[in-house]
C-alpha atoms as a PDB file:
ATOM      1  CA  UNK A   1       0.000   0.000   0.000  1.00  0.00           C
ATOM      2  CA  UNK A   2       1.528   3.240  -0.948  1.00  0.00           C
ATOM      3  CA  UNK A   3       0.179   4.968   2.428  1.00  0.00           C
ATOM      4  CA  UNK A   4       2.434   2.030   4.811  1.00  0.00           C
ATOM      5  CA  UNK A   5       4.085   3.553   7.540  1.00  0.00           C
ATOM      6  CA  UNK A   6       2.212   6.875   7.193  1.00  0.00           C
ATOM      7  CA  UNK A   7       1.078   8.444  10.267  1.00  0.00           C
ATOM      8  CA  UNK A   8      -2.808   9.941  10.522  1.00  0.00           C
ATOM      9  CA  UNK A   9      -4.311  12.087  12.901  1.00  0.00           C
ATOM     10  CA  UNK A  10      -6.693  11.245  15.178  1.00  0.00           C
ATOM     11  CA  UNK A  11      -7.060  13.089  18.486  1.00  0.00           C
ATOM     12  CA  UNK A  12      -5.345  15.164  20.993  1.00  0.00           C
ATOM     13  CA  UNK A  13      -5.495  15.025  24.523  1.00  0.00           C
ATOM     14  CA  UNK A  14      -4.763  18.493  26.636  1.00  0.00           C
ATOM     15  CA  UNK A  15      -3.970  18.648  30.166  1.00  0.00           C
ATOM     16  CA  UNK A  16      -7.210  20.736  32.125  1.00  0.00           C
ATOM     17  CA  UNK A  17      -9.195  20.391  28.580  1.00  0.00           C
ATOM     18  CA  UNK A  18     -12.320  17.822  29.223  1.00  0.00           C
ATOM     19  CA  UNK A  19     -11.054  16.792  32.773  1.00  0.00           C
ATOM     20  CA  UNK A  20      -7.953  15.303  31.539  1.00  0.00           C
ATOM     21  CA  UNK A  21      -4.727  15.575  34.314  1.00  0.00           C
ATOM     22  CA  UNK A  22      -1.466  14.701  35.002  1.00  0.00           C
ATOM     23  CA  UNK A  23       0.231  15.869  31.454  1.00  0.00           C
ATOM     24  CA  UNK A  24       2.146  18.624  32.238  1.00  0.00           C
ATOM     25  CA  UNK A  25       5.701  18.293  31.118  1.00  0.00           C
ATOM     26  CA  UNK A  26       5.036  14.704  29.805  1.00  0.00           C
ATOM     27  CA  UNK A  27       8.143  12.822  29.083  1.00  0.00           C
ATOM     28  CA  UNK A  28       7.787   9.113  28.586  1.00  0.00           C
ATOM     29  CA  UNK A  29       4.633   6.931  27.797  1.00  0.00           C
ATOM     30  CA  UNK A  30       3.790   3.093  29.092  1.00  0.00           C
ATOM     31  CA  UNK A  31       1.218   0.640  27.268  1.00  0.00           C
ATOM     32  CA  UNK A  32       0.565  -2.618  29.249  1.00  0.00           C
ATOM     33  CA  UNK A  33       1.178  -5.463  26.597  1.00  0.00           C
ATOM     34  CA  UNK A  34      -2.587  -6.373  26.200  1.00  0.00           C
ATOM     35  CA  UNK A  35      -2.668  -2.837  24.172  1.00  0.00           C
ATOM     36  CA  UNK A  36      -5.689  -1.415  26.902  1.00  0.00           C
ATOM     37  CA  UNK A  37      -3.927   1.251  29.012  1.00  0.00           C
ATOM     38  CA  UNK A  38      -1.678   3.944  28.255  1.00  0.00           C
ATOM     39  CA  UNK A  39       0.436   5.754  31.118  1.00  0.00           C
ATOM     40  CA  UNK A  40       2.026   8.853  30.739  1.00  0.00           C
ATOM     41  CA  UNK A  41       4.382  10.491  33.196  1.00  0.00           C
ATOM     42  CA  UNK A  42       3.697  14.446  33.902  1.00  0.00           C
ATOM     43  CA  UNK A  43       7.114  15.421  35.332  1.00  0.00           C
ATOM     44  CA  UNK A  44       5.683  19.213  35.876  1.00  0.00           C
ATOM     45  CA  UNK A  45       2.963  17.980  37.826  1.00  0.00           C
ATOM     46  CA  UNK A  46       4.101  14.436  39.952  1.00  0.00           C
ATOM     47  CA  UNK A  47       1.708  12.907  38.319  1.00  0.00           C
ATOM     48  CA  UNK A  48       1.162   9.641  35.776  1.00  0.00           C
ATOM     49  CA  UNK A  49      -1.706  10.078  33.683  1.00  0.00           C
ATOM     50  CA  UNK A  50      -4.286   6.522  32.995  1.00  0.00           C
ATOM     51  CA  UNK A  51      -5.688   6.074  30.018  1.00  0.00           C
ATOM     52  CA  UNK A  52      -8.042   3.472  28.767  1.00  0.00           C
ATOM     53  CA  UNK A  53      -7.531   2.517  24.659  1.00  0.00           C
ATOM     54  CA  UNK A  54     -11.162   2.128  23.238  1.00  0.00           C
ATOM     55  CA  UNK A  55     -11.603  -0.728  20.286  1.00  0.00           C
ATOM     56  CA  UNK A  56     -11.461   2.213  17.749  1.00  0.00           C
ATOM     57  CA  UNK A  57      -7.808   3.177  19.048  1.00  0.00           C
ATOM     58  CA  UNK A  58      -9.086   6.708  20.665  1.00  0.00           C
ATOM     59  CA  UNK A  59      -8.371   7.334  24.074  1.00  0.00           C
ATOM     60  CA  UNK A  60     -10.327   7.839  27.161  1.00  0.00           C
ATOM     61  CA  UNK A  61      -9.038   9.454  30.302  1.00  0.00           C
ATOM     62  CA  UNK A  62      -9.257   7.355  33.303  1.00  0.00           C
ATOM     63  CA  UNK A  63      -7.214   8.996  36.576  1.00  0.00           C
ATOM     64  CA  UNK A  64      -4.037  10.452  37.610  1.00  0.00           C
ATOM     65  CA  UNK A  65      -1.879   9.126  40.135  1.00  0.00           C
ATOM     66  CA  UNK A  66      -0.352  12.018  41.805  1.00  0.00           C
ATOM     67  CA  UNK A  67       2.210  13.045  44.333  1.00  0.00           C
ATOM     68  CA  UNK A  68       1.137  13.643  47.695  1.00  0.00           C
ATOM     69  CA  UNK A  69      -2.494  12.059  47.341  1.00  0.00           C
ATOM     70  CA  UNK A  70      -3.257   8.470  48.386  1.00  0.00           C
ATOM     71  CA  UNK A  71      -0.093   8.346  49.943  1.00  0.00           C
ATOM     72  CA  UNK A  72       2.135   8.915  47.065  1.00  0.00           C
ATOM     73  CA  UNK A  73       5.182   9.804  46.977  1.00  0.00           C
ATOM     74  CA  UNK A  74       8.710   9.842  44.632  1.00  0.00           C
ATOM     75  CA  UNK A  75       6.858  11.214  41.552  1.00  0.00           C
ATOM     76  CA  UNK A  76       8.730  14.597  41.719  1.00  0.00           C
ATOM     77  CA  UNK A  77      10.663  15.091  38.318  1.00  0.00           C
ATOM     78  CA  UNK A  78       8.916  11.391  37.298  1.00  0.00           C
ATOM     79  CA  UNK A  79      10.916  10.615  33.737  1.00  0.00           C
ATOM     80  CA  UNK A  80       9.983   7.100  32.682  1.00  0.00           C
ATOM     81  CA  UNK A  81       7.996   4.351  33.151  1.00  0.00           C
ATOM     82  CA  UNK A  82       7.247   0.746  32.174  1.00  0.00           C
ATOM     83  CA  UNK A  83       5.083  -1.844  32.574  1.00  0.00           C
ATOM     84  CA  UNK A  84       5.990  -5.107  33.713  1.00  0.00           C
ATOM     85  CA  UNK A  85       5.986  -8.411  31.184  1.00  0.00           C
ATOM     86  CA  UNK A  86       3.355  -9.983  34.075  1.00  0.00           C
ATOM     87  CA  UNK A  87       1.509  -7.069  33.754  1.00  0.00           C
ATOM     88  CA  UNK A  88       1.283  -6.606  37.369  1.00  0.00           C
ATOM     89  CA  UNK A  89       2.942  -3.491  37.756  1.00  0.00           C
ATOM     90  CA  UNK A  90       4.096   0.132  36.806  1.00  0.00           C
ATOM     91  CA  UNK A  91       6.913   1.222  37.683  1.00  0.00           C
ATOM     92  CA  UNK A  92       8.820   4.704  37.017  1.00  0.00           C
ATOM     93  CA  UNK A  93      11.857   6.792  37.765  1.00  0.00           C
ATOM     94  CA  UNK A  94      12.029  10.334  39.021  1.00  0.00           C
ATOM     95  CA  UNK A  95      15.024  12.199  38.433  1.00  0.00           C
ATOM     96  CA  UNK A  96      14.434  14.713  41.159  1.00  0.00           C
ATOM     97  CA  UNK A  97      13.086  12.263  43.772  1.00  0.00           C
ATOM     98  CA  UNK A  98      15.754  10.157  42.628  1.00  0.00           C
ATOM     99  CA  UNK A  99      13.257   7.403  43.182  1.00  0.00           C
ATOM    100  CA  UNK A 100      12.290   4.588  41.920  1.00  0.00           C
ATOM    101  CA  UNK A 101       8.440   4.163  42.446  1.00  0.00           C
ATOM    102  CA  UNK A 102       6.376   1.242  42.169  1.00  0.00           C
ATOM    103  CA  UNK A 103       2.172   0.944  41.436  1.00  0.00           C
ATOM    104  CA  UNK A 104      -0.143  -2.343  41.399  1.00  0.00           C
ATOM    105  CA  UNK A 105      -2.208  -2.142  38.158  1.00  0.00           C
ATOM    106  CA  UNK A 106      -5.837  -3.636  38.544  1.00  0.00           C
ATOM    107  CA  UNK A 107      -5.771  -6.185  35.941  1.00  0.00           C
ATOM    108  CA  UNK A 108      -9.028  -7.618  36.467  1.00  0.00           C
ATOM    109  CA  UNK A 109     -11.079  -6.529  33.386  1.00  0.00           C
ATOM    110  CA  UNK A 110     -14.638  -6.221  35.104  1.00  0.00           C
ATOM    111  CA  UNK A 111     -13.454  -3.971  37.679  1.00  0.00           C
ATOM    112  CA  UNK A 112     -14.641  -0.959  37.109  1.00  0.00           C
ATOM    113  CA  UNK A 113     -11.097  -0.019  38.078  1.00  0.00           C
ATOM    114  CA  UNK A 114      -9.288  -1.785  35.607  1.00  0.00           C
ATOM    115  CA  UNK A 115      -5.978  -0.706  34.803  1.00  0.00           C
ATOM    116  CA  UNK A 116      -6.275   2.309  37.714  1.00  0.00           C
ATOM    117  CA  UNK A 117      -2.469   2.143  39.664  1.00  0.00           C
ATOM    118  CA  UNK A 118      -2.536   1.971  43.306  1.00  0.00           C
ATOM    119  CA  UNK A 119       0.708   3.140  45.180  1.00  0.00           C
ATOM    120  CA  UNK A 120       3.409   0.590  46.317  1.00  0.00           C
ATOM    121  CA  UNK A 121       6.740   1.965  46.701  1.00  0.00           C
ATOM    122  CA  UNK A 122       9.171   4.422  46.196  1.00  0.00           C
ATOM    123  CA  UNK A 123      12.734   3.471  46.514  1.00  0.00           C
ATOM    124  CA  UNK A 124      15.078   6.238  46.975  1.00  0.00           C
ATOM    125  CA  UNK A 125      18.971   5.483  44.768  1.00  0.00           C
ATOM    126  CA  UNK A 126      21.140   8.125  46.028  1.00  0.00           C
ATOM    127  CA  UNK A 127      20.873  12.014  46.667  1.00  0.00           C
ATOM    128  CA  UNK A 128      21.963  13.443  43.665  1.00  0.00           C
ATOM    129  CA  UNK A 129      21.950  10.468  40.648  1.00  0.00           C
ATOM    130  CA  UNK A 130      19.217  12.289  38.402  1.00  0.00           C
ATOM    131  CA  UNK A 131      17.331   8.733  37.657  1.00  0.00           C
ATOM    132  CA  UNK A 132      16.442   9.201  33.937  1.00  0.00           C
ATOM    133  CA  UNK A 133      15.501   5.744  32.504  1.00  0.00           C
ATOM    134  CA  UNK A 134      14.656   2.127  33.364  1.00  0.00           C
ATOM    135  CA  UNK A 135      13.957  -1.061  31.577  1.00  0.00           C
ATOM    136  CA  UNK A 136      12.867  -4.883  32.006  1.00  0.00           C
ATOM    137  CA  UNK A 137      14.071  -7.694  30.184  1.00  0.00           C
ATOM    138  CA  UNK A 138      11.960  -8.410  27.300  1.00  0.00           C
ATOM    139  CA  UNK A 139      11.983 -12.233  28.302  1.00  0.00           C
ATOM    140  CA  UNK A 140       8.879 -13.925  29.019  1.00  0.00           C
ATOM    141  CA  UNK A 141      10.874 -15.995  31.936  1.00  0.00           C
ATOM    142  CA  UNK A 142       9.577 -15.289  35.480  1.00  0.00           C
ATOM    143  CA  UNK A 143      13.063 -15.382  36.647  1.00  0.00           C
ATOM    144  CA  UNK A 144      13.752 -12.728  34.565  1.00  0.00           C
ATOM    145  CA  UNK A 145      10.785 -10.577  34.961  1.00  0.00           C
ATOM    146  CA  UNK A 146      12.754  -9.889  38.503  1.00  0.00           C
ATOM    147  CA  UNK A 147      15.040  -7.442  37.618  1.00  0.00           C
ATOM    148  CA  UNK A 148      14.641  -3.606  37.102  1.00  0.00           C
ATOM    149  CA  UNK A 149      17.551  -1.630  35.631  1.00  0.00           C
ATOM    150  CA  UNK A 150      17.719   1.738  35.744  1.00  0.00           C
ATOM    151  CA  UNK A 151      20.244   4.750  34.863  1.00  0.00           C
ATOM    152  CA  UNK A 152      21.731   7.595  36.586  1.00  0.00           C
ATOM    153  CA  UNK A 153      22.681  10.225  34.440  1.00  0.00           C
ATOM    154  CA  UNK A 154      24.487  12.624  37.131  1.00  0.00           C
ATOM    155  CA  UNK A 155      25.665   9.682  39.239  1.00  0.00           C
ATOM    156  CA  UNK A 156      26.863   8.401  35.956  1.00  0.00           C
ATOM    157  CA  UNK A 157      25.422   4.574  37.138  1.00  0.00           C
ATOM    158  CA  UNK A 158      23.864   2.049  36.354  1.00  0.00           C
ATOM    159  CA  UNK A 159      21.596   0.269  39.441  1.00  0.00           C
ATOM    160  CA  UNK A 160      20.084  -3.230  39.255  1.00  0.00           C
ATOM    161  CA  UNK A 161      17.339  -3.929  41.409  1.00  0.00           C
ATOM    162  CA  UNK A 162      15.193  -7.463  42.242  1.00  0.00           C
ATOM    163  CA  UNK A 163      11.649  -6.955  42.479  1.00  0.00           C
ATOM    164  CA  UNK A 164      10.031  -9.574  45.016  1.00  0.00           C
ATOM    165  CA  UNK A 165       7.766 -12.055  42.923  1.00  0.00           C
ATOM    166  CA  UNK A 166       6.927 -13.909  46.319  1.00  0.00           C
ATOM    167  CA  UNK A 167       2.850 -13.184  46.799  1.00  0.00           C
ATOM    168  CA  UNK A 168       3.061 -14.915  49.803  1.00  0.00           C
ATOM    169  CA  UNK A 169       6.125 -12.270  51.289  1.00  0.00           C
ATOM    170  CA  UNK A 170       4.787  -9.000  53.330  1.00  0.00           C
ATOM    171  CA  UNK A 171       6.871  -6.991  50.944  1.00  0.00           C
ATOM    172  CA  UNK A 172       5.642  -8.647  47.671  1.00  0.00           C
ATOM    173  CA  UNK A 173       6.003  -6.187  44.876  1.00  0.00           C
ATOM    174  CA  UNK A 174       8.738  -3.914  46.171  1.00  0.00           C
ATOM    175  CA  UNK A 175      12.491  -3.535  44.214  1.00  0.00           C
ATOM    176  CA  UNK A 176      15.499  -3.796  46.446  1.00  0.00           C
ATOM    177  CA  UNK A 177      18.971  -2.968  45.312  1.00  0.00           C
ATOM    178  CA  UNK A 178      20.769  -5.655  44.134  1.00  0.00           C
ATOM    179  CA  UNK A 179      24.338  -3.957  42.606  1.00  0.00           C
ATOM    180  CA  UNK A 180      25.414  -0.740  41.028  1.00  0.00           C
ATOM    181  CA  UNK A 181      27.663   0.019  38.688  1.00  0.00           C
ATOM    182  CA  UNK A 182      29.476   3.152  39.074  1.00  0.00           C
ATOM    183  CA  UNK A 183      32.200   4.831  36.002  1.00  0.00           C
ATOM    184  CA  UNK A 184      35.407   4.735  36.982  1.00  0.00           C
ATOM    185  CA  UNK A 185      34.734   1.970  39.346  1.00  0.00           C
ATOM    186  CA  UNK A 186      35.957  -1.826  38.830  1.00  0.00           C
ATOM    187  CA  UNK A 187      37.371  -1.210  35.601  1.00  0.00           C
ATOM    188  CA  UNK A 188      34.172   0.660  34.148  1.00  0.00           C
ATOM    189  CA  UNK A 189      35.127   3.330  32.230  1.00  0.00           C
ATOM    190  CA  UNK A 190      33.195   5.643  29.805  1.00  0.00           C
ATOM    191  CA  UNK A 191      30.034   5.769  31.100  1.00  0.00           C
ATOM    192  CA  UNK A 192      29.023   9.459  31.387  1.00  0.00           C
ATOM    193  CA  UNK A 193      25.632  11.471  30.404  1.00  0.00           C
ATOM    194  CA  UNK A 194      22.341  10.099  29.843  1.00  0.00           C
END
């Protein structure tokens, strides 16, 4: 088809326009892999932004979680986010929190808060490491569906942390620092910036 690969308009979303929240200064953007939800992090306002995807690809805006309300915290400066390969979570880094913060998603469909986050951690990496990205294996093994990597641009490190798979542990679903990796440390050199 000679249109492939072109991209076509279909509707914009505005933070405080039709009681949409949470976009201001929005820097990085989550689906869950079932294609239903779409996060966004608003770094201006400590917020993440839910969105449900509608069978016709338009979005509808769900909630924000937000900084300060329902016990939330770490979201200040939030930069990136990702969902986990289970599904089970959200989690996000904050470069001025330096925090790594964790949310339950509802996955059950017929809840009529499906895909709404509920607060579970935020995990504090240093004082001044300006946390700018993390990622998750792409593997589909449950062993490796533990680990959380994440960057630290000022810091210039690189942290690796376990989350706890364990339902049956009283801290099931928090990370914990495993290792970091620092430049100019144990024969690491080179790794400066973002």
């Amino acid at each position: 088809s000679p249109n492939f690969g072109r991209l076509t308009f279909r509707q914009k979303l505005q933070d405080g326009v039709g009681g949409v929240d949470g976009l201001l200064g929005a820097r990085s953007i989550a689906l869950d892999h079932g294609g239903q939800h779409v996060y966004v992090a608003g770094s201006f306002e400590s917020a993440i932004a839910i969105f449900r995807r509608e069978s016709n690809g338009n979005l509808s805006y769900l909630a924000s979680a937000r900084g300060g309300s329902n016990g939330v915290t770490g979201l200040n400066g939030i930069r990136d986010l990702v969902v986990s390969r289970d599904g089970a979570q959200l989690l996000g880094v904050s470069a001025i929190a330096n925090a790594v913060v964790v949310f339950n998603r509802e996955q059950n469909a017929v809840s009529p808060n499906y895909g709404r986050l509920s607060f579970v951690q935020a995990r504090t990496l240093g004082s001044t490491d300006r946390l700018v990205a993390l990622s998750l294996p792409e593997s589909t093994t449950a062993s490796d569906n533990e680990h959380v990597y994440v960057v630290a641009e000022g810091g210039h490190r690189l942290y690796v942390l376990r989350r706890n798979l364990d339902p049956g542990s009283a801290s099931y679903g928090t990370v914990q620092l495993q290792f970091q990796y620092a430049n100019n440390s144990g024969g690491i050199a080179r790794m400066y910036g973002p």
